[in-house]
Every structure is written in C-alpha cells, then in structure tokens.
N, C-alpha and C. Protein backbone atom coordinates (compact mmCIF):
# COMPACT_ATOMS: atom_id res chain seq x y z
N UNK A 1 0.85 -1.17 0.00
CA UNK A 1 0.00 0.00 0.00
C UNK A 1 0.89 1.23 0.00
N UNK A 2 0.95 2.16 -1.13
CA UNK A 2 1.72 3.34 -0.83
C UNK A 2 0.93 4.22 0.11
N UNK A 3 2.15 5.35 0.36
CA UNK A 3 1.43 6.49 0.64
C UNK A 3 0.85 7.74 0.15
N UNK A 4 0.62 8.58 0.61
CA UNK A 4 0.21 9.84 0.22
C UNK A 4 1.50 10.70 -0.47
N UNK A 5 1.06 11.36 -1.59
CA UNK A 5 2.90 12.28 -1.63
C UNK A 5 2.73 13.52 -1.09
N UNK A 6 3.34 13.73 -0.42
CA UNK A 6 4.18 14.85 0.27
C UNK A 6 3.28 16.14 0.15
N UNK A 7 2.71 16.66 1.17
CA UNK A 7 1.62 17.55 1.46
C UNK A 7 0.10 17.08 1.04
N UNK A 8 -0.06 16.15 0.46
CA UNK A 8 -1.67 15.83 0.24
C UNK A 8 -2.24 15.18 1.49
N UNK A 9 -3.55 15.36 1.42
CA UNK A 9 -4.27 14.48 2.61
C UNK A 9 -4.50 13.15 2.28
N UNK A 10 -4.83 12.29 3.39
CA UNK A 10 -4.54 10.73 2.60
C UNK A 10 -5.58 10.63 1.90
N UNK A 11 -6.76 11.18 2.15
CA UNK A 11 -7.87 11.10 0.41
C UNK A 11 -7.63 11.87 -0.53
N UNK A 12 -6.94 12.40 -0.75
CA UNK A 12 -6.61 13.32 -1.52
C UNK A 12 -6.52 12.53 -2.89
N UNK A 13 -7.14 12.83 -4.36
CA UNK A 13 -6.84 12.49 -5.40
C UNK A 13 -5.77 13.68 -6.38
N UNK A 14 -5.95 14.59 -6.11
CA UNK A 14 -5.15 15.73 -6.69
C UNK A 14 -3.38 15.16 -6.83
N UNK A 15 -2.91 14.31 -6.42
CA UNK A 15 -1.51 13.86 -6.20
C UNK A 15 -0.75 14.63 -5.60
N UNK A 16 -0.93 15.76 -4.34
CA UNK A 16 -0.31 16.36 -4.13
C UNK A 16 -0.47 18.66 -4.57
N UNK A 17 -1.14 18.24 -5.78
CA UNK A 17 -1.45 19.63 -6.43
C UNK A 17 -2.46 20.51 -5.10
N UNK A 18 -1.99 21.75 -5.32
CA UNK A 18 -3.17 22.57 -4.24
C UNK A 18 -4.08 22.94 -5.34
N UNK A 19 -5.18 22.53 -4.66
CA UNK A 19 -6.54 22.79 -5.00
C UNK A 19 -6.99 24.40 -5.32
N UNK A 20 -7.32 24.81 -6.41
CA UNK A 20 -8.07 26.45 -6.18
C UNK A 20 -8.88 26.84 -5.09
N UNK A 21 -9.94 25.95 -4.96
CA UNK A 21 -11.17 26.03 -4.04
C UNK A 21 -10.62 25.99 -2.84
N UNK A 22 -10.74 26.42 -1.51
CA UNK A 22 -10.64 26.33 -0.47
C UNK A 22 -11.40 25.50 0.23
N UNK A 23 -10.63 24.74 1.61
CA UNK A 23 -11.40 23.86 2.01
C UNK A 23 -12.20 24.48 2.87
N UNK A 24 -12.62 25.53 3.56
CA UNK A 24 -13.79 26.57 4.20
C UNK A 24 -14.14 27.79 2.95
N UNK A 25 -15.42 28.39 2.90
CA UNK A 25 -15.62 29.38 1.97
C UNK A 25 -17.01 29.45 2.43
N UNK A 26 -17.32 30.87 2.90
CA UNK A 26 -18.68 31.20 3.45
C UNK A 26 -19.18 32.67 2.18
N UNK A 27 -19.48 31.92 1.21
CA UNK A 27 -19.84 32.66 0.12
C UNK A 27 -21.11 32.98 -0.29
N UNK A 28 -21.99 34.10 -0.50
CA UNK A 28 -23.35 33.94 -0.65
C UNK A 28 -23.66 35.02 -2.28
N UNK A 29 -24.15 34.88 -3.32
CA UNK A 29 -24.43 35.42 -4.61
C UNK A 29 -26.16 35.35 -4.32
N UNK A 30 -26.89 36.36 -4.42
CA UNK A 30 -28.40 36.58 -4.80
C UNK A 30 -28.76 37.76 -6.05
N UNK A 31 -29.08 37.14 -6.92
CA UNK A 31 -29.97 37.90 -7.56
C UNK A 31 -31.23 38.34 -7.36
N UNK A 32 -32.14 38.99 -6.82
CA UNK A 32 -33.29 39.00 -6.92
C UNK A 32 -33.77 40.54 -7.04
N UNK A 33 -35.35 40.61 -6.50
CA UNK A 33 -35.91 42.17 -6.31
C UNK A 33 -36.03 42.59 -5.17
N UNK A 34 -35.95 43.61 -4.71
CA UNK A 34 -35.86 44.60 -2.90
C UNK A 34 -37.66 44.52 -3.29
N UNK A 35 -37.65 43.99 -1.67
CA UNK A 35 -39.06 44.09 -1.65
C UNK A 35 -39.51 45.18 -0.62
N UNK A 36 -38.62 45.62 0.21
CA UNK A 36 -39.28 47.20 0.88
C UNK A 36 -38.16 48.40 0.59
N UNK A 37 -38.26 49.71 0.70
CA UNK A 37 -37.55 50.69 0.27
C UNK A 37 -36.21 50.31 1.70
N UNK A 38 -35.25 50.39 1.46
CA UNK A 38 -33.47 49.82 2.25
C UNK A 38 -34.22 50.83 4.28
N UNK A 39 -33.87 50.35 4.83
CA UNK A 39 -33.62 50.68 6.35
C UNK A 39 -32.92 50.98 6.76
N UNK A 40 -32.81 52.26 7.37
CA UNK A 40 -30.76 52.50 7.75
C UNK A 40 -31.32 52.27 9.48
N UNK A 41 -30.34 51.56 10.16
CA UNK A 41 -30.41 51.22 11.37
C UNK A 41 -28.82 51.75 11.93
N UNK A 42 -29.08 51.53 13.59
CA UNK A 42 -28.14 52.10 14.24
C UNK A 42 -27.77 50.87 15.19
N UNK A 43 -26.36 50.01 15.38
CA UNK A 43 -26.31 49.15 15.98
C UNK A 43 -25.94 49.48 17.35
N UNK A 44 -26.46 48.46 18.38
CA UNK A 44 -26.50 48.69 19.67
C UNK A 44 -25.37 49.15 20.49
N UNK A 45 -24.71 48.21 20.37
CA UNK A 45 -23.38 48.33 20.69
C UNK A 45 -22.43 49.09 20.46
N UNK A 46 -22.06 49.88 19.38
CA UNK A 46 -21.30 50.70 19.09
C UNK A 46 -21.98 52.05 18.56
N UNK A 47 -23.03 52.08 18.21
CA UNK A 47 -23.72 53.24 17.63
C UNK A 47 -23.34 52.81 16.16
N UNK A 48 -22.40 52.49 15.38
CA UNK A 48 -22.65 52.32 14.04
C UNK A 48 -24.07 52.30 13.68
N UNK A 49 -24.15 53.27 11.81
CA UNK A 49 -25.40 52.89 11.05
C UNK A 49 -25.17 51.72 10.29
N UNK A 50 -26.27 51.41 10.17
CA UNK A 50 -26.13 50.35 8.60
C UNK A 50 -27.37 50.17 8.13
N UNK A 51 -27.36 49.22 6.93
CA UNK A 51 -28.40 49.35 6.02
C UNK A 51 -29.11 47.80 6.44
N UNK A 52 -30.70 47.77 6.52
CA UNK A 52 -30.59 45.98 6.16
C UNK A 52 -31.90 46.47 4.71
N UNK A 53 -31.74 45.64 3.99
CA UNK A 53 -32.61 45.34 2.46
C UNK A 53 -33.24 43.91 2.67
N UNK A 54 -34.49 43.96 2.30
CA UNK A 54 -34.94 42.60 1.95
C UNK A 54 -35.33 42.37 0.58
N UNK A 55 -34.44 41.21 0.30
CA UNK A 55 -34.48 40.74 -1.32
C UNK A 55 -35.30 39.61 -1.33
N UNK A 56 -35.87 39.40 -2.53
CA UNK A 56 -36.75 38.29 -2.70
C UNK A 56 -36.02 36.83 -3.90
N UNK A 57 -36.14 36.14 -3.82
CA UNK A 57 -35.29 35.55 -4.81
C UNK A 57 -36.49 34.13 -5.29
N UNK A 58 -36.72 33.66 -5.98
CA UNK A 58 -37.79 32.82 -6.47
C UNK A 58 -37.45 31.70 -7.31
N UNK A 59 -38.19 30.57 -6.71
CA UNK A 59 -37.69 28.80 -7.78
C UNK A 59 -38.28 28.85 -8.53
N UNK A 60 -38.24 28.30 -9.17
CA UNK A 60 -40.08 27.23 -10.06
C UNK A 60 -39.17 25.91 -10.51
N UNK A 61 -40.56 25.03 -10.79
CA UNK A 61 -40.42 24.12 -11.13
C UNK A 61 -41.75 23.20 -11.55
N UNK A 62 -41.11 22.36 -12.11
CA UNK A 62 -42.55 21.58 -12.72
C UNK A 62 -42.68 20.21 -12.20
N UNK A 63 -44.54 19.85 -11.69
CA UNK A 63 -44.94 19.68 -11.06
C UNK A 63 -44.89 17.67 -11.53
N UNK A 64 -45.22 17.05 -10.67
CA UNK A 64 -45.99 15.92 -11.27
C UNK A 64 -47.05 16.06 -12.41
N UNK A 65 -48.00 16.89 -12.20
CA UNK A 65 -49.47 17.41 -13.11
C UNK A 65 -48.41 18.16 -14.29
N UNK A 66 -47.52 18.54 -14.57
CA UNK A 66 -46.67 19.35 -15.96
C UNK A 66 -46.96 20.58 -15.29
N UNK A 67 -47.39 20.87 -14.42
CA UNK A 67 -47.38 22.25 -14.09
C UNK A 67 -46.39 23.18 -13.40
N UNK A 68 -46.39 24.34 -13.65
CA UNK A 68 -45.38 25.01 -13.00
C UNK A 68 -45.74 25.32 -11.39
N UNK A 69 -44.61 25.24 -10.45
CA UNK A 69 -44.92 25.76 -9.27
C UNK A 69 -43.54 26.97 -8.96
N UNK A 70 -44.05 27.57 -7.75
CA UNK A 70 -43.23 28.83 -7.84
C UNK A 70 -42.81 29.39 -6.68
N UNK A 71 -41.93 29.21 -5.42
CA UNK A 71 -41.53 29.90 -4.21
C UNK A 71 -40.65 30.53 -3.96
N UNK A 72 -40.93 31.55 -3.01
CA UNK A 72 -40.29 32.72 -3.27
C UNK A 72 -39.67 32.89 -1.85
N UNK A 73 -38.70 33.10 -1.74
CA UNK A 73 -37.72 32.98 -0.70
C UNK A 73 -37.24 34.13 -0.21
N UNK A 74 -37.43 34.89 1.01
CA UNK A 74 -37.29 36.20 1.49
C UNK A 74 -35.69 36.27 2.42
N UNK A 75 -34.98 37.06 1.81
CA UNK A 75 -33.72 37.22 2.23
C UNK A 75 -33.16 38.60 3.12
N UNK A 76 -32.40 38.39 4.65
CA UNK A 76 -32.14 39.54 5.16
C UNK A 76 -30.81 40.05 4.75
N UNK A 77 -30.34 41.10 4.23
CA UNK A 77 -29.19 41.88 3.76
C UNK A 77 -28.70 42.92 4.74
N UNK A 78 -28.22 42.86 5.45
CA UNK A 78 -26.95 43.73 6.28
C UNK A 78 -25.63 44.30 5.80
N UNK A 79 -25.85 45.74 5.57
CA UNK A 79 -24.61 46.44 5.05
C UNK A 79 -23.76 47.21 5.85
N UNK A 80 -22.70 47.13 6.36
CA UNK A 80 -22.05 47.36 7.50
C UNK A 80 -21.14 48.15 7.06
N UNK A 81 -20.49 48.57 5.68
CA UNK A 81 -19.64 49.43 5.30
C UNK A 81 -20.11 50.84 5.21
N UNK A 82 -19.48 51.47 5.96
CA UNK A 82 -20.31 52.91 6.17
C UNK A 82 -20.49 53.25 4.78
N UNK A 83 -19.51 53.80 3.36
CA UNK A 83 -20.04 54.41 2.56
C UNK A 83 -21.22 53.35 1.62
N UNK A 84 -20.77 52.10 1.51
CA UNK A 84 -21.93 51.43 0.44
C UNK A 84 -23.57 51.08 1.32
N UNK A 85 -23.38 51.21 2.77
CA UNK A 85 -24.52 50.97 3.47
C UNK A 85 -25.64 52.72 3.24
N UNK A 86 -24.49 53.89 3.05
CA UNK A 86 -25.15 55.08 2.56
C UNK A 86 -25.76 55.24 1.09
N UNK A 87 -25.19 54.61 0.61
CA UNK A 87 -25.08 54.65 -1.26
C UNK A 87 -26.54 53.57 -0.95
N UNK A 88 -26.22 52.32 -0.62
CA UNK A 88 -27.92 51.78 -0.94
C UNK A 88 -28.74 52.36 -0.38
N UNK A 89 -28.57 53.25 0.71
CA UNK A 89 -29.86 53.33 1.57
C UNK A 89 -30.75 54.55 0.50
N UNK A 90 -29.38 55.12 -0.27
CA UNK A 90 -30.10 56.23 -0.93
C UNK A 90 -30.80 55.81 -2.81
N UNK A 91 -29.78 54.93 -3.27
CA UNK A 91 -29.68 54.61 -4.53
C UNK A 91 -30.86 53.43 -4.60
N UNK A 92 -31.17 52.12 -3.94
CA UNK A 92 -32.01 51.25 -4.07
C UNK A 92 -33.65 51.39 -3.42
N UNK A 93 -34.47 51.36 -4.10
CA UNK A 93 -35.59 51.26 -3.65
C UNK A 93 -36.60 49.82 -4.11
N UNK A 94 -37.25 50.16 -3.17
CA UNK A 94 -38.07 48.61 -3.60
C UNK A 94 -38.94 48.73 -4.84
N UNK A 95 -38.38 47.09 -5.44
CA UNK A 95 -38.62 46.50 -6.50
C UNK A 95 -37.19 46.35 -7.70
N UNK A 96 -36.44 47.49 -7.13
CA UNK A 96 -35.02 47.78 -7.36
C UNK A 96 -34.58 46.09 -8.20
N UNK A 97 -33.97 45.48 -8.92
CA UNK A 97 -33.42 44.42 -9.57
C UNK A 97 -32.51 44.73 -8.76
N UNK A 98 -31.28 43.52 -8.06
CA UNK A 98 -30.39 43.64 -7.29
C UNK A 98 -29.69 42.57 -7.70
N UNK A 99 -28.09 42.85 -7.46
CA UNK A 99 -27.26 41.48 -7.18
C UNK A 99 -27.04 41.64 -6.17
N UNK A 100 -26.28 40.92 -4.87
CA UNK A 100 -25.74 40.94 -3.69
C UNK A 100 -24.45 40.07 -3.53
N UNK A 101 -23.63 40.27 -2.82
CA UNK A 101 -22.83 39.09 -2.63
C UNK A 101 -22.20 39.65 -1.63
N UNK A 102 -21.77 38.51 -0.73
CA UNK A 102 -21.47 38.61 0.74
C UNK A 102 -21.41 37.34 1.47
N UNK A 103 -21.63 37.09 3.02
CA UNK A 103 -21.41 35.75 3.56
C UNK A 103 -22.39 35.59 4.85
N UNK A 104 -22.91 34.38 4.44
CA UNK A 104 -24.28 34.03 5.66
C UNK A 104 -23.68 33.95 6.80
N UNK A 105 -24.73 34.90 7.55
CA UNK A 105 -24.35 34.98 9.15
C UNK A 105 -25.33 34.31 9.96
N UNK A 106 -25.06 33.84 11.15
CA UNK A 106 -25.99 33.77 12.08
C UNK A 106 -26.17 34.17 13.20
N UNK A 107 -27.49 34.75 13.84
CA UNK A 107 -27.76 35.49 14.97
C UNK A 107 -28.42 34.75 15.93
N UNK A 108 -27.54 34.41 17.07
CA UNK A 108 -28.69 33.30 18.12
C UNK A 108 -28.72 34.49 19.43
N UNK A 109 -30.44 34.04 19.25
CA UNK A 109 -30.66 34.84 20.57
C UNK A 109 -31.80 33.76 21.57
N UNK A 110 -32.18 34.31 22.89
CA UNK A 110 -33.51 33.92 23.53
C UNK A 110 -34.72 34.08 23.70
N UNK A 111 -35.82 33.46 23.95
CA UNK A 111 -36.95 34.36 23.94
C UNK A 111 -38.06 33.28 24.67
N UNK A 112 -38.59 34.37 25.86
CA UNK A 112 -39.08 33.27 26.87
C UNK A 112 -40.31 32.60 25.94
N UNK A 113 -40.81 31.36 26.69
CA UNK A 113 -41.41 30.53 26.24
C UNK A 113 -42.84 31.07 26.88
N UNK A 114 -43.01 31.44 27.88
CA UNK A 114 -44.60 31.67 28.33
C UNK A 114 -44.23 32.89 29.33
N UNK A 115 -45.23 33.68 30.03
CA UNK A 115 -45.46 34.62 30.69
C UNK A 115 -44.22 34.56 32.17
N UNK A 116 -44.68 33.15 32.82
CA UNK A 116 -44.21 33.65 34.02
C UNK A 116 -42.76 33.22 34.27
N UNK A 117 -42.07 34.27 34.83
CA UNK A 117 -40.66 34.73 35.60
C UNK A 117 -39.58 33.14 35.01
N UNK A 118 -40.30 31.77 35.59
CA UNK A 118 -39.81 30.32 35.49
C UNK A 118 -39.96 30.10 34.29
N UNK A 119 -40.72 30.47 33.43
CA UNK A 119 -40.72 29.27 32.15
C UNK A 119 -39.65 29.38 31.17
N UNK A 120 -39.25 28.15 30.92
CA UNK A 120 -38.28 27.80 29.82
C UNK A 120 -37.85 29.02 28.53
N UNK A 121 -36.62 29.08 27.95
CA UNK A 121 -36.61 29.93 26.80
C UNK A 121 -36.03 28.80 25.81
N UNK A 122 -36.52 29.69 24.74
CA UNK A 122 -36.42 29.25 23.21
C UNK A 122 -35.11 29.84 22.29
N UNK A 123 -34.38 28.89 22.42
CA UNK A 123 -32.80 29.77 21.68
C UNK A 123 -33.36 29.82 20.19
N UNK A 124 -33.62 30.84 19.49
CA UNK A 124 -33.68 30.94 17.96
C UNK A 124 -32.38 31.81 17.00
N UNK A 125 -32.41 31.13 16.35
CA UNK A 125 -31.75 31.07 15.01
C UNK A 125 -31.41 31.87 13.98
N UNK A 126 -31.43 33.12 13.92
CA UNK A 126 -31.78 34.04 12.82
C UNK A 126 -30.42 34.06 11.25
N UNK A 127 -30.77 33.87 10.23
CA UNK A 127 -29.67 34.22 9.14
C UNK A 127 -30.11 35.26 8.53
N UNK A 128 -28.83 35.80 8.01
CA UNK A 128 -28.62 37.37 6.88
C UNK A 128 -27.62 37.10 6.31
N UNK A 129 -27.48 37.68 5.27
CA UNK A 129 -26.42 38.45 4.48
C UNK A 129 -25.93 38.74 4.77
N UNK A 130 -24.46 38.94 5.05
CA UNK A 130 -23.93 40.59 5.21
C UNK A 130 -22.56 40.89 3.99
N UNK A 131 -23.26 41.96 3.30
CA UNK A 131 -23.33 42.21 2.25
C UNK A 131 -21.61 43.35 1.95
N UNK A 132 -20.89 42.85 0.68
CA UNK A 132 -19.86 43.60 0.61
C UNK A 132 -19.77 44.12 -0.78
N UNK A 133 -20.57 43.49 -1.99
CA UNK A 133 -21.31 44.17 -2.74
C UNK A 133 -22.99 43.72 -3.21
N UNK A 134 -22.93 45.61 -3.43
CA UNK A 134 -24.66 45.30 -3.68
C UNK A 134 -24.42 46.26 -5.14
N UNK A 135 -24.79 45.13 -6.27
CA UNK A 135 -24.92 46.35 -7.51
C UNK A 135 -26.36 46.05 -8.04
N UNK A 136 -26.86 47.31 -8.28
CA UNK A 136 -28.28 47.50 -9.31
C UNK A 136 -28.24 46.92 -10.57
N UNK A 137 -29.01 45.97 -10.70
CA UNK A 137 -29.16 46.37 -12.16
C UNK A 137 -30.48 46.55 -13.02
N UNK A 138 -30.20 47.31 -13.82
CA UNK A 138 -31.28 47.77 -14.80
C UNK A 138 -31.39 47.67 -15.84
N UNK A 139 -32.34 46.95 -16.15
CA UNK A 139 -32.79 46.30 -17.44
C UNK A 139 -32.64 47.24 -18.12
N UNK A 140 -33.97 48.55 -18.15
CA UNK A 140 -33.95 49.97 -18.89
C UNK A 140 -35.54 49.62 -19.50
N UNK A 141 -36.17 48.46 -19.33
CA UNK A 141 -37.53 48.35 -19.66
C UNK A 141 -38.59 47.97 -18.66
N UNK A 142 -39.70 48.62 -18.77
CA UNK A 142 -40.70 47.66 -17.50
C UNK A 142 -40.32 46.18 -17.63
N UNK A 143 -40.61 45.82 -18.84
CA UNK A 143 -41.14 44.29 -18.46
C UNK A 143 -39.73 43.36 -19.07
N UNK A 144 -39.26 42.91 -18.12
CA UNK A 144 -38.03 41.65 -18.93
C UNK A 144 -37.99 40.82 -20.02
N UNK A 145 -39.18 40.53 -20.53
CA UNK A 145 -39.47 39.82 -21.18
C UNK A 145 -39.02 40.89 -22.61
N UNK A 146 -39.60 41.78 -22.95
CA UNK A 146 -39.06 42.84 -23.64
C UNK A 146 -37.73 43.26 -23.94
N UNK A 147 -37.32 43.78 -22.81
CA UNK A 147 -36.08 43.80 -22.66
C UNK A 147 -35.20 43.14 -23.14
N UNK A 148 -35.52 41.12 -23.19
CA UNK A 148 -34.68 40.49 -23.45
C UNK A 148 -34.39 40.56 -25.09
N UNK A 149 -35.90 40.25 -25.30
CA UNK A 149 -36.52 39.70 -26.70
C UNK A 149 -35.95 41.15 -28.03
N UNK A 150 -36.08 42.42 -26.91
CA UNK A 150 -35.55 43.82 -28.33
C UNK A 150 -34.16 43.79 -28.04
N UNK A 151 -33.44 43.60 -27.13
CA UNK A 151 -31.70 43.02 -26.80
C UNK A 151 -31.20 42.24 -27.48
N UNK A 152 -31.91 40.75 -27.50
CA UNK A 152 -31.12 39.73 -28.20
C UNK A 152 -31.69 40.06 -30.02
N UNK A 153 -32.39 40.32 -30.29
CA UNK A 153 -32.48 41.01 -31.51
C UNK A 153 -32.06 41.83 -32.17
N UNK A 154 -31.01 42.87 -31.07
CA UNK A 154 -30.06 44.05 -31.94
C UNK A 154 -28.66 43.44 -31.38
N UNK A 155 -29.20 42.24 -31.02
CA UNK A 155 -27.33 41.92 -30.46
C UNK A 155 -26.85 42.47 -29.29
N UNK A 156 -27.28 43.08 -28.75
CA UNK A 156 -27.18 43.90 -27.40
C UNK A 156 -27.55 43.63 -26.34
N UNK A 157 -26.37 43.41 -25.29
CA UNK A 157 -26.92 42.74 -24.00
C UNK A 157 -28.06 42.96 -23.19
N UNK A 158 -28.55 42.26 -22.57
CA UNK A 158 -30.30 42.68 -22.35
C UNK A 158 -30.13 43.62 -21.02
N UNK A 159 -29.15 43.71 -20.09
CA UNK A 159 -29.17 44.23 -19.39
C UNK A 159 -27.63 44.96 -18.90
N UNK A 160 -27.69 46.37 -18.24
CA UNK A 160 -26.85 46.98 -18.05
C UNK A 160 -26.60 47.19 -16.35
N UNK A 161 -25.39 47.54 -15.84
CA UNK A 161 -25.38 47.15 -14.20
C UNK A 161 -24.71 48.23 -13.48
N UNK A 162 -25.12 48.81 -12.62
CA UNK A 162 -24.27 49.45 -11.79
C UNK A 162 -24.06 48.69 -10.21
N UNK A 163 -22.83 49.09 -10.40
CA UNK A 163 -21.78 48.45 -9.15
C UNK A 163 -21.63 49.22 -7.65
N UNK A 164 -22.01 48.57 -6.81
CA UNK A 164 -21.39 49.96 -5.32
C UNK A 164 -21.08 48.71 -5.00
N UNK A 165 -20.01 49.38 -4.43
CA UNK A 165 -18.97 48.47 -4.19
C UNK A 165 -17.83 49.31 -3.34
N UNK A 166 -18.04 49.15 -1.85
CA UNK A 166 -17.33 50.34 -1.12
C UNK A 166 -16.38 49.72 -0.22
C-alpha cells in the first residue's frame, strides 16, 4: 500500500497539487428584487449605522401534473460598510433588480417561552447576508421579457449594471 505524496491528505486524489477552491468558503451570490424601500439602522453596541434590504429571490419548477410551481424565498441583507450601506440606503428602492454578494451569518438569541418569571426559553436562530457588494441592475424596460426579446435582436446585451462596491 503506498502512501500519500508529500503535502496531500490521505484522500486526496489531486496527487499532491493545491486545490483552487478552499477547504472553508462562506460565500453567498443573490440575484433578486428589494421588496421594501433599504432601512438605515443604528447598531446597539457601538452606535454604528447600517443598512438591512430585503431581497426576494424565487424557484419554479414543474410539477408531477406538468405544471409550474413557484416559491419565493425572502432574504435579510446587512450592510455594514459605512459608505456602500449610505449609497444603498439612498440609490435602491423597492422593487429595485439587485445582485448581492457577501457571507451568511448567524444570529442566536432567547426568547421566553410563556409569561411567568420560570418558564423555559427558546434559543432561535436568525440568518442574513452581510453584504460587501450590492450592484443594481437595470434592465432599462418595465417588463423583462421585452427587454430580453428587443436586446437579443439588436445583439445587445439585455441588461446593463451598476456596481457599489465600497
């Protein structure tokens, strides 16, 4: 039975080569639409502002029956960089087309279970975003479908993007 060569792990198939990918990576990409106008908040602890956005992002898929089904998945966005948490709070409004990208956090807190002084608490769970870019983008037409269909017809990309990125 040989061994491993020289820096690989013993499962390692690579023979030794370093991998691009990292073996931890807390990476998060959303496309979707802002579904309320951005929130600038003030955090407890330090007084910092920041922004949180809620994006919507949506599946589909087809059904047993051939039919389409469709869920829509509500996302919390936390912007903690003072100038891009100012730039969205002013530049994005809801319905806004958005990209995001950033890394899922989690928030555990308590919360009593019934009224009196003794009863049990409930540790819950909360995830967000927290966001290091947020760029707009804009089609330039109401409806996408348009957009795409007079784009790919003059050869011209269907959509154009602005970047904040602070």
């Amino acid at each position: 039975m040989g061994s491993a060569p020289s820096g690989a792990e013993p499962n390692d198939t690579s023979g030794g080569r370093t991998s691009p990918i990292p073996h931890n990576i807390n990476s998060v990409t959303l496309v979707g639409f802002v579904g309320a106008d951005p929130e600038q908040r003030q955090a407890r602890n330090n007084g910092s502002k920041f922004t949180v956005l809620s994006v919507a992002t949506q599946r589909s898929w087809k059904t047993a029956e051939d039919e389409w089904a469709f869920k829509t998945e509500w996302h919390r966005v936390c912007i903690f960089r003072p100038r891009l948490a100012e730039h969205v709070a002013t530049a994005i409004k809801k319905g806004t087309h958005v990209l995001v990208e950033g890394e899922l956090v989690s928030s555990t807190y308590e919360r009593p279970n019934g009224k009196s002084k003794k009863s049990a608490t409930t540790k819950i769970t909360s995830w967000s975003i927290r966001a290091d870019i947020v760029r707009k983008l804009d089609r330039g037409e109401p409806q996408p479908e348009a957009a795409a269909s007079a784009s790919t017809a003059s050869g011209q990309a269907p959509e154009s993007s602005e970047e904040i990125h602070y």
